[in-house]
Protein backbone atom coordinates (compact mmCIF):
# COMPACT_ATOMS: atom_id res chain seq x y z
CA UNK A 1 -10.86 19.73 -32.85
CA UNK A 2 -9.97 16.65 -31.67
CA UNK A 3 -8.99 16.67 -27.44
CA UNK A 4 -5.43 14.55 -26.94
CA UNK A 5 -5.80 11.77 -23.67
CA UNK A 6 -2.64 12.18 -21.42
CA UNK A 7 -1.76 9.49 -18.90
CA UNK A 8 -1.55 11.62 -15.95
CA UNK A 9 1.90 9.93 -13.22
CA UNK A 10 1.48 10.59 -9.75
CA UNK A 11 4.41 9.43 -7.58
CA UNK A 12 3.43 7.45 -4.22
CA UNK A 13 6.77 8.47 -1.62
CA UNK A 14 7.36 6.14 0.65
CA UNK A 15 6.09 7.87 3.51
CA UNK A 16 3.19 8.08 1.50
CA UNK A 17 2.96 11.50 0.25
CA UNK A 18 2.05 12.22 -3.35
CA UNK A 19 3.09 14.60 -5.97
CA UNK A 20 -0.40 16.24 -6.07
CA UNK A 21 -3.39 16.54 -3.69
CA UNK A 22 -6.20 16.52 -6.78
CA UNK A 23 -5.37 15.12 -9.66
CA UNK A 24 -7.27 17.08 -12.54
CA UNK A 25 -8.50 14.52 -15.40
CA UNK A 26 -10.47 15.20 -18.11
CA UNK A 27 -13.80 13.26 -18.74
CA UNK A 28 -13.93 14.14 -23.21
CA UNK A 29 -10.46 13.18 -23.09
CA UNK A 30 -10.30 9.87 -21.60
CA UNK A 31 -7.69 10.84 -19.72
CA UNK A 32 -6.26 8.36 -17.26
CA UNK A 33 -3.84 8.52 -13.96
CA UNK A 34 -1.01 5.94 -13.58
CA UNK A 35 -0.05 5.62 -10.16
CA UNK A 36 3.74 4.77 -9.14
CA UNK A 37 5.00 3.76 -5.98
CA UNK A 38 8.72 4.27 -4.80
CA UNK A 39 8.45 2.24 -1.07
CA UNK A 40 6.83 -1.67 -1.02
CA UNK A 41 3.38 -2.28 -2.60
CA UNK A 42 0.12 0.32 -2.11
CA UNK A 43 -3.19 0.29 -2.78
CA UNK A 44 -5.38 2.75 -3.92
CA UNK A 45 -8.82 2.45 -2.73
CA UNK A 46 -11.74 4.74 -4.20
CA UNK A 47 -15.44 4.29 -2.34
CA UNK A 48 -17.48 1.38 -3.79
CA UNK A 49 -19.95 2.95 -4.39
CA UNK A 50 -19.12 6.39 -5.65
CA UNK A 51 -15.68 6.03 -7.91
CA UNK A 52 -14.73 7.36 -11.29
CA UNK A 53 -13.06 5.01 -13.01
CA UNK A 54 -14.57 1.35 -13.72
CA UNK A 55 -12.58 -0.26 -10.96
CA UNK A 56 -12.67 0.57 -7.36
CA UNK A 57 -9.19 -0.66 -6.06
CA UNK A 58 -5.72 -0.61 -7.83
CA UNK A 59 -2.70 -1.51 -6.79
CA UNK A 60 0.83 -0.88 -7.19
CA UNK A 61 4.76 -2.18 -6.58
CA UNK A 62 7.82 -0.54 -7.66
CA UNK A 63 8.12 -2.05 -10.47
CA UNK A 64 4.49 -2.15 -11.72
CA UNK A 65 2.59 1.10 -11.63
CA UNK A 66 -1.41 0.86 -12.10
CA UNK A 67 -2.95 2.53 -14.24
CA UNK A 68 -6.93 3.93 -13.93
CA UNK A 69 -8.56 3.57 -17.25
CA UNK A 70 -10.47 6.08 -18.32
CA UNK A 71 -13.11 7.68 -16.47
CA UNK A 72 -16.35 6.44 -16.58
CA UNK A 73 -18.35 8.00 -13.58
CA UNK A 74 -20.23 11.83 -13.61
CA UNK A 75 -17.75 15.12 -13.68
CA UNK A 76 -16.54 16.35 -9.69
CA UNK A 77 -14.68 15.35 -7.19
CA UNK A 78 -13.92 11.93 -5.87
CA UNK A 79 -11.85 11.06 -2.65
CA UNK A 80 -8.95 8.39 -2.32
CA UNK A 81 -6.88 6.52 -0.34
CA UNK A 82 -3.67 5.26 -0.46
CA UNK A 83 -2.32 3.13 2.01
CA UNK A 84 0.59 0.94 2.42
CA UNK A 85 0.45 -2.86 2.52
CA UNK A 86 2.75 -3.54 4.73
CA UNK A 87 2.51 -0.36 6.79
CA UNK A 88 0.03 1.30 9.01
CA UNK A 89 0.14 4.25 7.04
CA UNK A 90 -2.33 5.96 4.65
CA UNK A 91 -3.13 9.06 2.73
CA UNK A 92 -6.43 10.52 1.40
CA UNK A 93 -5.95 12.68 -1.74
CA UNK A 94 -8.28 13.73 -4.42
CA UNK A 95 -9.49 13.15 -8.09
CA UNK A 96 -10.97 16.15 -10.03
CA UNK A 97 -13.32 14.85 -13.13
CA UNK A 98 -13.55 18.16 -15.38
CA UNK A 99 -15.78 17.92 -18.48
């Protein structure tokens, strides 16, 4: 049986709160998170050295969301951060790699 990807949204507010906390993808799958932002741009920073996907940094605008790739680090959890570009705001949510 063949496991479907899904392209996982998560929506950036502009106070910089997101839909979800941890976002739950799943490594056999490929699945993949899109991020979309609804204030100015944002940037999503995972740690250099420990991050899931290939890249370490995305970022975002209203009208163009950014997508991870699948992942391509080990299973667990990996930490965030979202901030704002123009802003001195930021958030720290989650990413949950599930076999």
């Amino acid at each position: 049986m063949q496991v479907q990807k899904e392209i996982l949204k998560v929506r950036i507010r502009e106070d910089l709160t997101l839909d979800y906390d941890v976002v739950n993808v799943r490594f056999a799958a490929k699945d993949e998170i899109e991020w979309h932002t609804e204030g100015g741009p944002v940037i999503i920073e995972f740690n250099d050295k420990t991050h899931p996907f290939a890249e370490c940094l995305f970022e975002t605008t209203v009208d163009k969301p950014a997508r991870s790739g699948p992942p391509v680090g080990g299973v667990g959890p990996y930490e965030y951060w979202v901030r704002s570009k123009y802003m001195a705001k930021s958030a720290d949510p989650g990413v949950n790699i599930k076999p």
